[in-house]
Protein backbone atom coordinates (compact mmCIF):
# COMPACT_ATOMS: atom_id res chain seq x y z
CA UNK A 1 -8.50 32.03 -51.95
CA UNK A 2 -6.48 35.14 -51.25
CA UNK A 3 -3.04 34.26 -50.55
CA UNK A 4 -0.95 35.82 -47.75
CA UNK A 5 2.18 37.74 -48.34
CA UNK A 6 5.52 37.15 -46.70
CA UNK A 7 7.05 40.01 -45.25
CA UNK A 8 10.36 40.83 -46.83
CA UNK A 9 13.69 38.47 -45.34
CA UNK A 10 15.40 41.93 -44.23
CA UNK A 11 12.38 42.70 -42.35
CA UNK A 12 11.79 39.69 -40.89
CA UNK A 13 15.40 39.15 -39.43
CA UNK A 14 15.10 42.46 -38.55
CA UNK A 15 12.14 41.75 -35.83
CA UNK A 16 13.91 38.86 -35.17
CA UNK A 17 17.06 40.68 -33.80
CA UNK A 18 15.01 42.90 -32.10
CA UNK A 19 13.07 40.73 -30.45
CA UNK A 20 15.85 38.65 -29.38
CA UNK A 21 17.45 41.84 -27.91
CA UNK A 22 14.42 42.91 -26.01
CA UNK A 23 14.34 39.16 -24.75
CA UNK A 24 18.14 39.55 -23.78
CA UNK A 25 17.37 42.94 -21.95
CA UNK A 26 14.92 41.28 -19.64
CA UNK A 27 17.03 37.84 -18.54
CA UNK A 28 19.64 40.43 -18.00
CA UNK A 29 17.45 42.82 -15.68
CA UNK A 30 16.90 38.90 -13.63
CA UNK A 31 20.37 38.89 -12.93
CA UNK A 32 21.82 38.98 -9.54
CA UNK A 33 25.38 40.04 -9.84
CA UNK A 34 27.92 39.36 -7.35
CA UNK A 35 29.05 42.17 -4.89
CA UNK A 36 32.79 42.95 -5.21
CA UNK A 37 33.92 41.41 -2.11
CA UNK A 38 32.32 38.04 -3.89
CA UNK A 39 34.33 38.49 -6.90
CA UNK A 40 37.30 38.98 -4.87
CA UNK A 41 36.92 35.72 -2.53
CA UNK A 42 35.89 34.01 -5.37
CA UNK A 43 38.98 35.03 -7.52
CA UNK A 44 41.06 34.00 -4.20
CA UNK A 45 39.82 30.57 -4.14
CA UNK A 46 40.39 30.16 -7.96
CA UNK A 47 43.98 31.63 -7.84
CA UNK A 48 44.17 29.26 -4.70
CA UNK A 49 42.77 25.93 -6.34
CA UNK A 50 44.99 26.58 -9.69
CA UNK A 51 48.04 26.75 -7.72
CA UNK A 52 47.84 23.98 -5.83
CA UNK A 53 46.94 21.82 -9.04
CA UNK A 54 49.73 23.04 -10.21
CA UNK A 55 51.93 22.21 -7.29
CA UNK A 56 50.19 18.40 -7.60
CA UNK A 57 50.82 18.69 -11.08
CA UNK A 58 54.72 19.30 -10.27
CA UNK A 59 55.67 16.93 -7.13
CA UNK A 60 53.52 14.06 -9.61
CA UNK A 61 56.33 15.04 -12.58
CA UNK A 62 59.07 14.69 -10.52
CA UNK A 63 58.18 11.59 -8.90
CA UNK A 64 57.21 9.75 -12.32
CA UNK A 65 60.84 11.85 -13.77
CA UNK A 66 62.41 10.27 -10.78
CA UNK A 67 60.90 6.88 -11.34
CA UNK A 68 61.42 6.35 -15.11
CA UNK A 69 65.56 7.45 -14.27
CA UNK A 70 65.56 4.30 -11.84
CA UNK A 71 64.29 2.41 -14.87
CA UNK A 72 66.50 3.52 -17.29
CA UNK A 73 69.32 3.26 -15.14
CA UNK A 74 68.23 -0.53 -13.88
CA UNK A 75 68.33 -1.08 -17.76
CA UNK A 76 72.31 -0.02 -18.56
């Protein structure tokens, strides 16, 4: 029985790559990208949600600073 060659590692991760860059170029060409007045109202809403997590984040910190100042002070 004859037996059947490999093809060299360099050569085979070389059709590798290029196969998964040929596969990468078509997904891409699938792609519907978003118009620039989508990217802005989208960055709006993100700038929007971050800063009122933020300000949730805040009035919570002060309320729990406030709180564990009562305690300390109910302690002395």
């Amino acid at each position: 029985m004859a037996e059947v060659k490999k093809e060299n590692w360099f050569k085979r991760t070389g059709h590798r790559i290029a196969k998964w860059f040929r596969e990468m170029r078509s997904e891409l060409k699938k792609v519907v990208w978003p118009t620039w007045p989508q990217v802005a109202k989208n960055t709006l809403v993100v700038v929007a949600c971050a800063v009122l997590v933020g300000l949730f984040i805040w009035c919570f910190d002060m309320v729990a600073s406030a709180g564990v100042e009562l305690l300390v002070s109910l302690g002395n």
